[in-house]
N, C-alpha and C. Protein backbone atom coordinates (compact mmCIF):
# COMPACT_ATOMS: atom_id res chain seq x y z
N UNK A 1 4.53 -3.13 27.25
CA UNK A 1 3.87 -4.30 26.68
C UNK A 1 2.40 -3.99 26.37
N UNK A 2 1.67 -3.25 27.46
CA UNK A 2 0.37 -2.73 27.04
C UNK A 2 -0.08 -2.17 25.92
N UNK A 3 0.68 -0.66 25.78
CA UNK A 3 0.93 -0.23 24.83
C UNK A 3 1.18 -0.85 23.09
N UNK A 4 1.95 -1.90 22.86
CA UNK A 4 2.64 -2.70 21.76
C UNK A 4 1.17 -3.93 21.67
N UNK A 5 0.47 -4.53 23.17
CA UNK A 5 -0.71 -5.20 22.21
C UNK A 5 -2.06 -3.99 22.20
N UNK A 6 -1.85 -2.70 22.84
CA UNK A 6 -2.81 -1.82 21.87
C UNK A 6 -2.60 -1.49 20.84
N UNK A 7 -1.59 -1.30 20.04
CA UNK A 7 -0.90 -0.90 18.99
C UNK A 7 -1.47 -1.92 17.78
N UNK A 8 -1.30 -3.38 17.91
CA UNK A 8 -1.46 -4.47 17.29
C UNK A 8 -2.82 -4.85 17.45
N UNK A 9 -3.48 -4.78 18.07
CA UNK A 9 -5.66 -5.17 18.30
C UNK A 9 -6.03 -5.64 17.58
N UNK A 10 -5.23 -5.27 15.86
CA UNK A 10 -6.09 -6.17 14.78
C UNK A 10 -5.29 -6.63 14.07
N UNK A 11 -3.86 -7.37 14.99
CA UNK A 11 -2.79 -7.82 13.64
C UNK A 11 -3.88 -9.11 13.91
N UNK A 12 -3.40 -9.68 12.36
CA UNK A 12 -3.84 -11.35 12.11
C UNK A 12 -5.39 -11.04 12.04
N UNK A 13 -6.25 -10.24 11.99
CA UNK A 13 -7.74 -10.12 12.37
C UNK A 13 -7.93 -9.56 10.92
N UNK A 14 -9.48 -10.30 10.16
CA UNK A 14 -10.18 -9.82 9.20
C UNK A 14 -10.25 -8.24 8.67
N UNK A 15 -10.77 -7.75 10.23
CA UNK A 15 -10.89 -6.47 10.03
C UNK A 15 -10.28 -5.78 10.79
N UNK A 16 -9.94 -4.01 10.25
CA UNK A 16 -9.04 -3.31 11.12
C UNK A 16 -10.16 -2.54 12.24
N UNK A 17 -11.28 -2.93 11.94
CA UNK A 17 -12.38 -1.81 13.01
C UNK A 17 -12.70 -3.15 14.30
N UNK A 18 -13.02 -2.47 15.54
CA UNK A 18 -12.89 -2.82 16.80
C UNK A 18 -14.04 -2.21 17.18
N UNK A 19 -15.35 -2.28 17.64
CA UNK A 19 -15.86 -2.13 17.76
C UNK A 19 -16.31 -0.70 16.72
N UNK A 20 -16.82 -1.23 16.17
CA UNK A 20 -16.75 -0.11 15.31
C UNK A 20 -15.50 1.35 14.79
N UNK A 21 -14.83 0.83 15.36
CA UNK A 21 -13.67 2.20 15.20
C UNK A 21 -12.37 1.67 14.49
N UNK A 22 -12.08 2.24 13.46
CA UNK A 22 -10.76 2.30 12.66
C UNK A 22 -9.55 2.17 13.80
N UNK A 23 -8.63 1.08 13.66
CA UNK A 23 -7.30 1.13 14.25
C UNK A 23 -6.24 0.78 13.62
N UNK A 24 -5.39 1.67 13.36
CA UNK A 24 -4.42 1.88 12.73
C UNK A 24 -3.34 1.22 13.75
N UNK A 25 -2.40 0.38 12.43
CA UNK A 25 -1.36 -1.08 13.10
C UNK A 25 0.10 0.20 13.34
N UNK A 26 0.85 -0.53 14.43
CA UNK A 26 1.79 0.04 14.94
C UNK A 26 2.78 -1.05 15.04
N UNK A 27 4.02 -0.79 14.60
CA UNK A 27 4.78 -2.64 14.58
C UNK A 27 6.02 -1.72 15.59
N UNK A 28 6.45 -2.95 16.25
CA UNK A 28 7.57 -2.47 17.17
C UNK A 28 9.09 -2.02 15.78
N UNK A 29 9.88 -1.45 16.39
CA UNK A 29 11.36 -1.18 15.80
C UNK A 29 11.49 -1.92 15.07
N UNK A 30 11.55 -3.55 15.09
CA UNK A 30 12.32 -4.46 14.51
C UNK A 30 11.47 -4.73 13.05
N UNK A 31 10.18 -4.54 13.37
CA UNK A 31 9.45 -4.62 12.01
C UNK A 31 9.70 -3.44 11.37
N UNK A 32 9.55 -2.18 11.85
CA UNK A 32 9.64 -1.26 11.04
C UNK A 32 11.25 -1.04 10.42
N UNK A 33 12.14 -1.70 11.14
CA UNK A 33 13.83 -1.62 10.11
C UNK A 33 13.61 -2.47 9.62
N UNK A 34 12.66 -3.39 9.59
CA UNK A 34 12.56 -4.52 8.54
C UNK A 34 12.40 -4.20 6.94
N UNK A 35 10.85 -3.27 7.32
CA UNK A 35 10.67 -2.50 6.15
C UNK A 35 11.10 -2.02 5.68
N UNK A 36 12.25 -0.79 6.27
CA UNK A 36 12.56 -0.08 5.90
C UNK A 36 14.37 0.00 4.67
N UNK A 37 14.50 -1.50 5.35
CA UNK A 37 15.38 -2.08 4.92
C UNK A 37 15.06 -3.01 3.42
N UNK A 38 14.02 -3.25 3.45
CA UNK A 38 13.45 -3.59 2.22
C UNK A 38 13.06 -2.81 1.41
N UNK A 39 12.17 -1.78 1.70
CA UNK A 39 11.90 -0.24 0.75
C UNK A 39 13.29 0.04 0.10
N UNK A 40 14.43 0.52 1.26
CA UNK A 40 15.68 1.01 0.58
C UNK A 40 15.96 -0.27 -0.22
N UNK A 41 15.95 -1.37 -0.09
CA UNK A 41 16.40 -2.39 -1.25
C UNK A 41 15.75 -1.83 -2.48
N UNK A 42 14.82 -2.11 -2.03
CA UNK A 42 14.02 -1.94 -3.80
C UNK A 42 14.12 -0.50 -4.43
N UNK A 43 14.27 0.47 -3.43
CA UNK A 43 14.17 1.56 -4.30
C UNK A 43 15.76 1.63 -4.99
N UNK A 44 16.73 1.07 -4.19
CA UNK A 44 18.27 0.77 -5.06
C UNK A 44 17.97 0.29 -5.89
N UNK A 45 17.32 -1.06 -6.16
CA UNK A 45 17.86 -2.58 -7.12
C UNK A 45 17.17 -1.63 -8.62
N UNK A 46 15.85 -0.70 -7.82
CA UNK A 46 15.26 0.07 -9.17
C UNK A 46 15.28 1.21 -9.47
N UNK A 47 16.64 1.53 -9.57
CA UNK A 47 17.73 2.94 -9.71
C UNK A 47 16.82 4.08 -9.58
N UNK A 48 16.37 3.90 -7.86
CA UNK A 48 15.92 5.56 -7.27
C UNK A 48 17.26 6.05 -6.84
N UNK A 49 17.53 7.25 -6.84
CA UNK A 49 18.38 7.57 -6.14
C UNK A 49 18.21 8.31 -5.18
N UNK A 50 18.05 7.11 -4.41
CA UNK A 50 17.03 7.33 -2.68
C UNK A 50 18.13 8.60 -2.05
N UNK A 51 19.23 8.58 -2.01
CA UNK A 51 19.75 9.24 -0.81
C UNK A 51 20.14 10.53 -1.27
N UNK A 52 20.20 10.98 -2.70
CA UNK A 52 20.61 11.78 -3.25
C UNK A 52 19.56 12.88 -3.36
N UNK A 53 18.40 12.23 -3.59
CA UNK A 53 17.02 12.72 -3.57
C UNK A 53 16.21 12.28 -2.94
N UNK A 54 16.44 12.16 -1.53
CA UNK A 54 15.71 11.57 -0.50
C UNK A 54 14.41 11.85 -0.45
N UNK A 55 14.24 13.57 -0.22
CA UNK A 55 13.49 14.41 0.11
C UNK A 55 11.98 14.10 -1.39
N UNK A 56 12.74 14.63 -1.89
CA UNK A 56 11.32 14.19 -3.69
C UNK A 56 11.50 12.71 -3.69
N UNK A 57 11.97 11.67 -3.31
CA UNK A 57 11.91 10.46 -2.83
C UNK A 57 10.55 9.92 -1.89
N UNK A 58 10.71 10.77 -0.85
CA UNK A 58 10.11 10.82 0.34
C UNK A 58 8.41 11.13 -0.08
N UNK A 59 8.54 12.66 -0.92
CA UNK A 59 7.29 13.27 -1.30
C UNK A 59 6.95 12.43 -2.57
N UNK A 60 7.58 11.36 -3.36
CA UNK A 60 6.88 10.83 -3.94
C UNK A 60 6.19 9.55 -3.20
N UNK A 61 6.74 8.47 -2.30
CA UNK A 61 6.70 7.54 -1.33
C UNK A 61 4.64 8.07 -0.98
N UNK A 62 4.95 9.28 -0.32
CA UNK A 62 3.43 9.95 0.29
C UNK A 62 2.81 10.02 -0.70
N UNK A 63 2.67 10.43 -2.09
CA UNK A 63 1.67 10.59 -3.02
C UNK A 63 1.76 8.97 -3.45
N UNK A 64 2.17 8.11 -3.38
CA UNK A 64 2.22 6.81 -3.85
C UNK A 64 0.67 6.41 -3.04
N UNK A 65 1.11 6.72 -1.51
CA UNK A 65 0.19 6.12 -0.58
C UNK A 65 -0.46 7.09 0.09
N UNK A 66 -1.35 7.25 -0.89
CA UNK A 66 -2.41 8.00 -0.06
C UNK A 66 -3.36 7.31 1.14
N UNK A 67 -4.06 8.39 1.88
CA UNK A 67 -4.87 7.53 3.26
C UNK A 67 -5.88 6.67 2.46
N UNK A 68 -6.37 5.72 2.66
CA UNK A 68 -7.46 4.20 2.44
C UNK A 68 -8.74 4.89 3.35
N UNK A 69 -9.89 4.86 2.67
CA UNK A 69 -10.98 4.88 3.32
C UNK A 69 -11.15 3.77 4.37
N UNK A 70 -11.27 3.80 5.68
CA UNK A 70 -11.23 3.30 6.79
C UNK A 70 -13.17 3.30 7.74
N UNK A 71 -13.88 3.89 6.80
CA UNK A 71 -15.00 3.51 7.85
C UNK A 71 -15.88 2.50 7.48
N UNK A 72 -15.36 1.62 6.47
CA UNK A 72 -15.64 -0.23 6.25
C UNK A 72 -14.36 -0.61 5.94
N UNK A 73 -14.65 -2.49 6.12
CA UNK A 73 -14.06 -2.81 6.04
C UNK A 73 -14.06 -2.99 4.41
N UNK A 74 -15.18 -3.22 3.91
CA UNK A 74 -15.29 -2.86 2.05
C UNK A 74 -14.92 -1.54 1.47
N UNK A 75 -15.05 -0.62 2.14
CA UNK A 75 -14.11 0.25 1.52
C UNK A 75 -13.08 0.19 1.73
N UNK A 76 -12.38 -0.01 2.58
CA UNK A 76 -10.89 0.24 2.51
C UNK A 76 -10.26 -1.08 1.86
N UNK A 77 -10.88 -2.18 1.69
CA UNK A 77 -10.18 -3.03 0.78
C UNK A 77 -10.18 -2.84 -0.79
N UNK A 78 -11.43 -1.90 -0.72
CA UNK A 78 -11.92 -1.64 -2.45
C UNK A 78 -10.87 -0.34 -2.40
N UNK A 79 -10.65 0.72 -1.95
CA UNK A 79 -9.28 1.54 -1.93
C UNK A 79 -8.38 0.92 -1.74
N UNK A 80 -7.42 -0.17 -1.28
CA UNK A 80 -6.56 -0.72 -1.12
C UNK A 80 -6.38 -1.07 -2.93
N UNK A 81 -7.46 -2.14 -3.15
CA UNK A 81 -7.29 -2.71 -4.57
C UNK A 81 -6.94 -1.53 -5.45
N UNK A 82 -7.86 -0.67 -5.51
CA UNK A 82 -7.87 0.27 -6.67
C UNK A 82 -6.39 1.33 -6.37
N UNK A 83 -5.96 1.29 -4.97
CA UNK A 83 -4.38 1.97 -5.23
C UNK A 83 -3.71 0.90 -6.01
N UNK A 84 -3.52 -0.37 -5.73
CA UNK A 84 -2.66 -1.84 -5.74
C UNK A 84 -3.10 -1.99 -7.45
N UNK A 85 -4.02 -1.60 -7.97
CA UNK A 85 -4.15 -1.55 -9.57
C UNK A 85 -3.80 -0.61 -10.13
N UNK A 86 -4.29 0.61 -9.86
CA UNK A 86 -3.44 1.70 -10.69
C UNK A 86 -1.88 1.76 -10.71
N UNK A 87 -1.35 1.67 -9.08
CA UNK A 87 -0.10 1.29 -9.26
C UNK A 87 0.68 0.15 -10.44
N UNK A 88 -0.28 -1.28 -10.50
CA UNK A 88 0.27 -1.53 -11.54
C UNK A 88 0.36 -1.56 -12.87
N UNK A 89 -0.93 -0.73 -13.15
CA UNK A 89 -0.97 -0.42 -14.52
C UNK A 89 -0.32 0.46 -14.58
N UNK A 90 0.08 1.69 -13.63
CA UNK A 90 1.17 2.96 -14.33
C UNK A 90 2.24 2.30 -14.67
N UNK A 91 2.47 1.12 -13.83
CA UNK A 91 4.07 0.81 -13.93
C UNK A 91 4.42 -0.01 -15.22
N UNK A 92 3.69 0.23 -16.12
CA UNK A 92 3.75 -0.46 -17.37
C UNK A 92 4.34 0.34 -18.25
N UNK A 93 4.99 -0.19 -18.95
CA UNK A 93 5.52 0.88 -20.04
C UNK A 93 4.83 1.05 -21.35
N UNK A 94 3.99 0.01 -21.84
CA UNK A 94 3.60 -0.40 -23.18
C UNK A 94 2.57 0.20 -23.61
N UNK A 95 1.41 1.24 -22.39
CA UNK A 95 0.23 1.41 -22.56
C UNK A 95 0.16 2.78 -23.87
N UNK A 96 -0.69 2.45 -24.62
CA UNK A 96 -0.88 3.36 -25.95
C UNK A 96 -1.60 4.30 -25.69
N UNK A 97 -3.18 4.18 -25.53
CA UNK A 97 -4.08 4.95 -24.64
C UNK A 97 -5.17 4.76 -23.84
N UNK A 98 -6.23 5.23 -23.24
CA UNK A 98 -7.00 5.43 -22.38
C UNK A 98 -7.49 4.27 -22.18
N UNK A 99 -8.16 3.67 -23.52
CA UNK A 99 -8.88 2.45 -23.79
C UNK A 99 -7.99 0.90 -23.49
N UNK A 100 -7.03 1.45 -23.97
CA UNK A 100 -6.12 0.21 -23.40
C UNK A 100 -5.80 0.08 -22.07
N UNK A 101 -5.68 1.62 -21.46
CA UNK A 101 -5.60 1.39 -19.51
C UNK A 101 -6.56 0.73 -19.14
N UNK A 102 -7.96 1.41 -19.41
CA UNK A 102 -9.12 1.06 -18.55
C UNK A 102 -9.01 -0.63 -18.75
N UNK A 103 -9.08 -1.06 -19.93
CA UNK A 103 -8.91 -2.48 -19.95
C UNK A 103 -8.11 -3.52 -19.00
N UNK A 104 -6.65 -2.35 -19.20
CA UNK A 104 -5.71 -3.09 -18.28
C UNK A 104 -6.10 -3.37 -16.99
N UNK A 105 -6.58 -1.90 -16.64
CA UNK A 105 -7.35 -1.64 -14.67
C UNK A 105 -8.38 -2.87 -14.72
N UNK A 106 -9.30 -3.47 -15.98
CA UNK A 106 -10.15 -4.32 -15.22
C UNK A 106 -9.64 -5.57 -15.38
N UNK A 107 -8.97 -5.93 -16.10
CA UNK A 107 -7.53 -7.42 -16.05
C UNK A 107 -7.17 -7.51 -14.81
N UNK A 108 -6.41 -6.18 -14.44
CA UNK A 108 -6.13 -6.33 -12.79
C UNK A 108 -6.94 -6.59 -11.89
N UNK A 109 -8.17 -5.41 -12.10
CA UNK A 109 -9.37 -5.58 -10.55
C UNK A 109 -9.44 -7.54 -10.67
N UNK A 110 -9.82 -7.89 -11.80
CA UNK A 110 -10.42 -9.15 -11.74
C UNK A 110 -9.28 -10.55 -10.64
N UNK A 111 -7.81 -9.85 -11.24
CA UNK A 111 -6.89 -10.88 -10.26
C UNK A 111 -6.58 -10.02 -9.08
N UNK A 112 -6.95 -9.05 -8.45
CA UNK A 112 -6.83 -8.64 -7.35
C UNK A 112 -8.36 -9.42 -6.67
N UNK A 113 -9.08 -9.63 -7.42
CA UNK A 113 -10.41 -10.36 -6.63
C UNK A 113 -10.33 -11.69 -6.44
N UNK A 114 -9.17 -12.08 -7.67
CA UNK A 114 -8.70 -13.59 -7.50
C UNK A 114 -7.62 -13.71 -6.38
N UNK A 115 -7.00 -12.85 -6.10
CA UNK A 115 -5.95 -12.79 -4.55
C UNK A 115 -6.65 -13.09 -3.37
N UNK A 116 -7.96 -13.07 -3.09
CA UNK A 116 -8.39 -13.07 -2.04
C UNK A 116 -8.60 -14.39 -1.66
């Protein structure tokens, strides 16, 4: 039990730093088959073929999510956003070129600032 509320210190909390120090969230079993049960949903419903190609599955999953700057709490939300935007501008199909991304990226930043 000790262990599981050290793990958690900053669920539900503004920030992930604790006295000054980065803490990284730890969810018991049931959350993590939660997830994991949802990831495999979505990567089915959006014809990965998770099990066939688990592995380049896996190594794409890690380049998706790279580590978040963690020594503010403004940086790592401003890395959070800027993964959470590029992600959705790649996932566009329509983009022509450069000028039209960058545009797109600041359409997004602006409703990722409106999420808050």
């Amino acid at each position: 039990v000790n262990q599981l509320k050290a793990n958690r210190a900053t669920f539900g909390r503004d920030t992930g730093l604790l006295e000054g120090v980065w803490q990284d969230e730890y969810g018991p079993s049931e959350e993590i088959l939660e997830l994991g049960n949802y990831v495999a949903e979505l990567l089915t419903q959006r014809h990965y073929r998770w099990i066939t190609y688990n592995k380049a599955v896996k190594n794409f999953i890690s380049d998706a999510f790279p580590p978040l700057p963690n020594d503010s709490d403004k940086a790592h939300r401003e890395g959070y956003d800027r993964q959470r935007t590029m992600a959705r501008v790649l996932s566009t199909t329509d983009l022509q070129d450069v000028k039209e991304l960058q545009q797109r990226c600041d359409v997004l930043e602006a409703e990722n600032e409106s999420l808050r």
